[in-house]
Protein backbone atom coordinates (compact mmCIF):
# COMPACT_ATOMS: atom_id res chain seq x y z
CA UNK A 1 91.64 142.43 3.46
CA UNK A 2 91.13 144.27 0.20
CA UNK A 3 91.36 142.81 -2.98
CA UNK A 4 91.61 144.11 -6.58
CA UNK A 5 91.96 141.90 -9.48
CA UNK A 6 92.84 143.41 -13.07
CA UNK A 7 92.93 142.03 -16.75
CA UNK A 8 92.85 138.24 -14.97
CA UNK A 9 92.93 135.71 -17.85
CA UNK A 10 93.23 131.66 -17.02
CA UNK A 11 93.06 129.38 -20.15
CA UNK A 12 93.34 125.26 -19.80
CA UNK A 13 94.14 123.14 -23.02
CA UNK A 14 93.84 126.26 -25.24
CA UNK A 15 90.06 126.88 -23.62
CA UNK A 16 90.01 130.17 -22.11
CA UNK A 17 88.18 130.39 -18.50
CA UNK A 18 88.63 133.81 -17.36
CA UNK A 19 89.09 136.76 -19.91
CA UNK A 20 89.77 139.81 -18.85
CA UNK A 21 88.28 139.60 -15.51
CA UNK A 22 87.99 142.48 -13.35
CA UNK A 23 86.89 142.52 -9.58
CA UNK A 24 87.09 144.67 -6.43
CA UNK A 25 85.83 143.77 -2.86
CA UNK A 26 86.46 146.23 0.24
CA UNK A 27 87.26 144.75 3.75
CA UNK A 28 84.20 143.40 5.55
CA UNK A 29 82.81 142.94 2.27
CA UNK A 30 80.78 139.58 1.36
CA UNK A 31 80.71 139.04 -2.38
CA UNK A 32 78.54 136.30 -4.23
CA UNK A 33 79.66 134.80 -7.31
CA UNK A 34 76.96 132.94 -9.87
CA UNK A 35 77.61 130.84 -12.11
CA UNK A 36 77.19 127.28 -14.04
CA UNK A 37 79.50 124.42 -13.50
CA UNK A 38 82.77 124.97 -15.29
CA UNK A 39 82.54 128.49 -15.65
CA UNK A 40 86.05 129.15 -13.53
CA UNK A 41 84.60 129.74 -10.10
CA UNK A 42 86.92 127.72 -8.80
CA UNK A 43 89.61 128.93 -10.98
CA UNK A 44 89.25 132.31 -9.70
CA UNK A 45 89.35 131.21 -6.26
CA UNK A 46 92.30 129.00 -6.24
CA UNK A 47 94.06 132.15 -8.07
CA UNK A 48 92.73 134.63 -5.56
CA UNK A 49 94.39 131.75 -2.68
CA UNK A 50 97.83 131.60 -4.95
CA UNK A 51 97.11 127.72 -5.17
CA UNK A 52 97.09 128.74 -9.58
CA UNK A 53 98.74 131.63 -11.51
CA UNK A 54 97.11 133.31 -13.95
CA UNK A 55 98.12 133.78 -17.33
CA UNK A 56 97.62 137.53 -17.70
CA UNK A 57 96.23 140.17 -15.10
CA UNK A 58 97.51 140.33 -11.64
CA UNK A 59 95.61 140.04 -7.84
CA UNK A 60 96.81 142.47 -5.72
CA UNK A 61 95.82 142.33 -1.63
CA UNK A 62 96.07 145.21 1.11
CA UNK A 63 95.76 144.24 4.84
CA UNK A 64 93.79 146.76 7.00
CA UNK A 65 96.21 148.40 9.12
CA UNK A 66 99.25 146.94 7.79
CA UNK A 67 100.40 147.50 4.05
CA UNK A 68 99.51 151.46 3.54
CA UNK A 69 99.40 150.13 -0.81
CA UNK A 70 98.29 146.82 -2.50
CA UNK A 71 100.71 144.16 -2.66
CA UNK A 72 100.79 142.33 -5.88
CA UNK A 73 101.31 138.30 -6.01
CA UNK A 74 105.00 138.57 -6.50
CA UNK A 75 105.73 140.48 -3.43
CA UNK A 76 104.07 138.22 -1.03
CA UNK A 77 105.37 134.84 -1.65
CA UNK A 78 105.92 133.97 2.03
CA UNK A 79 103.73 131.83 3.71
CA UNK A 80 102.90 134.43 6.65
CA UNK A 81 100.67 136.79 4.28
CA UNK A 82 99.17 133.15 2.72
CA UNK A 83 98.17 132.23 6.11
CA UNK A 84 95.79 135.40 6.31
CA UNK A 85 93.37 133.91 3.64
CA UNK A 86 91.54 130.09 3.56
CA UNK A 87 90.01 128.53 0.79
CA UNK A 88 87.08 125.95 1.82
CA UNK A 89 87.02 124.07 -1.84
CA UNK A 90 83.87 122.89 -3.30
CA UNK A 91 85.11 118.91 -2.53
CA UNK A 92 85.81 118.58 1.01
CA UNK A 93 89.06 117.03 2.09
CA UNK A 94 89.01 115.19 4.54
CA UNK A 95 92.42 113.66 6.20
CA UNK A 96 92.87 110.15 8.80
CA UNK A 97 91.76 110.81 11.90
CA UNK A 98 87.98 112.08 13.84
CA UNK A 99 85.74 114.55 12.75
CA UNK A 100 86.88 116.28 15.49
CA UNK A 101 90.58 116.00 14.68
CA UNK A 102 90.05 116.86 11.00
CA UNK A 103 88.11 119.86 12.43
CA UNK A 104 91.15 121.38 14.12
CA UNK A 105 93.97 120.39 11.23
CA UNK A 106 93.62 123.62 9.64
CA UNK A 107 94.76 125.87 12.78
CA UNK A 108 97.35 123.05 14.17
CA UNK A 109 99.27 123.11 11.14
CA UNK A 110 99.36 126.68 11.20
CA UNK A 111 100.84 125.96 14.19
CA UNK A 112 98.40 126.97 16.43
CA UNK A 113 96.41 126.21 19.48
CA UNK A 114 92.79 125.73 19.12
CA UNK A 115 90.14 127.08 21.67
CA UNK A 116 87.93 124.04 22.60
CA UNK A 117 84.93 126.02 23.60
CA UNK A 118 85.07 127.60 19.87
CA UNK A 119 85.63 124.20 18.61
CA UNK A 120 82.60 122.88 20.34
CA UNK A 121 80.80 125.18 19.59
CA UNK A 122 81.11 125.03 15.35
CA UNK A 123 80.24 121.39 15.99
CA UNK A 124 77.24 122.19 17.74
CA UNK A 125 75.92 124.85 15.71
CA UNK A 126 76.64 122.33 12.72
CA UNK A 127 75.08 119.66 14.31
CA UNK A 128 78.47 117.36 14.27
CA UNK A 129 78.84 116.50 18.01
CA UNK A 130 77.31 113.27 17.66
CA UNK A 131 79.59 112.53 14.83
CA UNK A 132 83.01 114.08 16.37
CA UNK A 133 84.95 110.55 17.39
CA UNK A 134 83.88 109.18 13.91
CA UNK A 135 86.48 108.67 11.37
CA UNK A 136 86.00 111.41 9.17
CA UNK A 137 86.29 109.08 6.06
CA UNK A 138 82.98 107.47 7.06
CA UNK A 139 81.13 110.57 7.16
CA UNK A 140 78.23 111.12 5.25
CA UNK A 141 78.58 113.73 2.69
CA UNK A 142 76.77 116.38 4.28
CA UNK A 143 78.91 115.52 7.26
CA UNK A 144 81.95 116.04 5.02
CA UNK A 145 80.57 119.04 3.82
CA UNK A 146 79.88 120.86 7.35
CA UNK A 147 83.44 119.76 8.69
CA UNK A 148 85.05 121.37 5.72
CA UNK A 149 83.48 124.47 6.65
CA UNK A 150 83.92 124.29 10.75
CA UNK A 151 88.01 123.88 9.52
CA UNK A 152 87.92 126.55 7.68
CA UNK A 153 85.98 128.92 9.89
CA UNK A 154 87.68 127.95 12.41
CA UNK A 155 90.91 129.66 10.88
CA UNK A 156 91.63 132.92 12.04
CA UNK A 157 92.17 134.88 8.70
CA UNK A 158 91.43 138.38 6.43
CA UNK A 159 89.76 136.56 3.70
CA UNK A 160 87.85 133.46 3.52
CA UNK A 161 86.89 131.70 0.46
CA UNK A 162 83.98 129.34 0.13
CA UNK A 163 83.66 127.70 -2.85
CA UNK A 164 79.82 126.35 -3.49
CA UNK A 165 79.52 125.75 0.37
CA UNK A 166 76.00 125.17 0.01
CA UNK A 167 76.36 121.90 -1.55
CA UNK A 168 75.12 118.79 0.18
CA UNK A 169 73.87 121.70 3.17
CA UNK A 170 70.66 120.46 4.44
CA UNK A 171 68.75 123.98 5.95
CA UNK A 172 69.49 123.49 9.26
CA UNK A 173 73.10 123.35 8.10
CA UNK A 174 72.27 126.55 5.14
CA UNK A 175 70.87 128.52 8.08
CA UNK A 176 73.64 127.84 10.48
CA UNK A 177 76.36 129.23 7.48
CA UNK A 178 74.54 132.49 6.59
CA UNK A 179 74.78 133.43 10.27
CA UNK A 180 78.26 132.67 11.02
CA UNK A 181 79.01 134.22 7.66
CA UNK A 182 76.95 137.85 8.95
CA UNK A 183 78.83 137.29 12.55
CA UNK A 184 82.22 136.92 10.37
CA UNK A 185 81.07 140.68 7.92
CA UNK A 186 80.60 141.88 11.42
CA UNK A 187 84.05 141.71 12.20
CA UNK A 188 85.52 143.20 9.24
CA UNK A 189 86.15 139.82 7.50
CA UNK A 190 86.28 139.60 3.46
CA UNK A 191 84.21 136.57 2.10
CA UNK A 192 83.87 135.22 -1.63
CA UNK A 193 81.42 132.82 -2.07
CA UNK A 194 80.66 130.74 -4.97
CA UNK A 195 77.31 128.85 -6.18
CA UNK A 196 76.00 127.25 -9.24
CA UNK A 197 72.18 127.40 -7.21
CA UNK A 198 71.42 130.94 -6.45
CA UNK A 199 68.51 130.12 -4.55
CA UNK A 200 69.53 128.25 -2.30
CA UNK A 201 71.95 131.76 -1.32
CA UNK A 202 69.15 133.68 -1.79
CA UNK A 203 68.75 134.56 1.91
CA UNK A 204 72.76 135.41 2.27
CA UNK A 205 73.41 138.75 3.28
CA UNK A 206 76.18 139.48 0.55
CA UNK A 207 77.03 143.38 -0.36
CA UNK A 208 77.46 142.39 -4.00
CA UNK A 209 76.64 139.86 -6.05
CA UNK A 210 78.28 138.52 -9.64
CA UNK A 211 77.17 136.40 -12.74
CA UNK A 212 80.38 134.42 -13.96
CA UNK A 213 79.25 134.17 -17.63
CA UNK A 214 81.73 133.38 -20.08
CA UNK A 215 85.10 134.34 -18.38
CA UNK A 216 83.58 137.32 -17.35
CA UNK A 217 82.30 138.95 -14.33
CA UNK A 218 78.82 141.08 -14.38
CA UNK A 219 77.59 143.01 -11.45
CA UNK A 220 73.95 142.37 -10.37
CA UNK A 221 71.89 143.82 -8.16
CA UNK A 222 70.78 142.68 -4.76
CA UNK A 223 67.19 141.43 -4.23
CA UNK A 224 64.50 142.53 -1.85
């Protein structure tokens, strides 16, 4: 999925959180954004997933291979073309149930069948097998952390957005996300990822990467 955002301005209680923000990312993309706590990271994102609406500026999305123009907000208020993005937000949610049914909630209420091998496999990788009949609510935080991101990865979608999904990441857990990340650019998937610890991302292979300073975005340049 393509994105282009224009003009995007978000203000809360007269505070103004974006201004005038302006962003482009290209299908198979992976874009980093930077920036301090309370900056609008997760503003943007939660606009970018239709969860908020901006108060100026619009988000417009193209498919690969099925809208031949970008689609603004308005036009694609149906939950199909919702159901092609995920947002993994920056607290994880966890619902009643196992870690290994709060893995799979996100495809079965899409109304979907999950593969168990795949499932198994996310678990593995994130080092939550010993953990999968445990009620999710007694998970330790890094536990909660890694399920929120199986869930979400486990989604098939265009666009994923991770917001600060290295927090509470040990580096077995760090390592294990920049890899599925580069298997995800590999097949053509667009990823937004935020942090408020750059190096901690350093390692990510990301195509751009952004400074959220202010409301607005700047473009910096990729290290190494």
């Amino acid at each position: 999925m393509e994105l282009q955002i224009k003009n995007l301005g978000k203000s809360f209680s007269q505070k103004e959180v974006l201004k005038n923000l302006h962003l482009e990312v290209g299908v198979g993309n992976l874009v980093l954004i930077v920036g301090r706590n309370g900056t609008g990271k997760t503003t943007l994102l939660r606009i970018i997933n239709r969860l908020e609406r901006p108060d100026t500026g619009e988000v417009l999305y193209r498919s690969e291979g099925q809208e031949k123009k970008f689609l603004c907000q308005k036009e694609n208020r149906d939950l199909l073309f919702q159901r092609r993005m995920v947002l993994a937000p920056q607290t994880p949610i966890v619902f009643p149930g196992s870690v290994y049914q709060n893995a799979i909630y996100g495809v079965r209420i899409r109304r979907q069948k999950p593969e168990i091998s795949v499932v198994q496999d996310l678990l593995e990788r994130f080092d939550l097998i010993p953990a999968k009949n445990l009620p999710a609510q007694k998970a330790s935080l890094g536990q909660k952390q890694k399920l929120s991101l199986v869930r979400a990865l486990l989604i098939p979608c265009e666009l994923y957005l991770l917001d600060e999904p290295d927090n509470n990441l040990d580096e077995s857990g760090l390592k294990t996300l920049f890899d599925l990340l580069s298997y995800l650019k590999t097949r053509r998937k667009t990823i937004l990822v935020t942090t408020s610890c750059l190096p901690r991302l350093a390692q990510l292979n990301y195509d751009h990467i952004y400074l959220l300073e202010d409301g607005k975005l700047t473009q910096g340049t990729k290290s190494g």
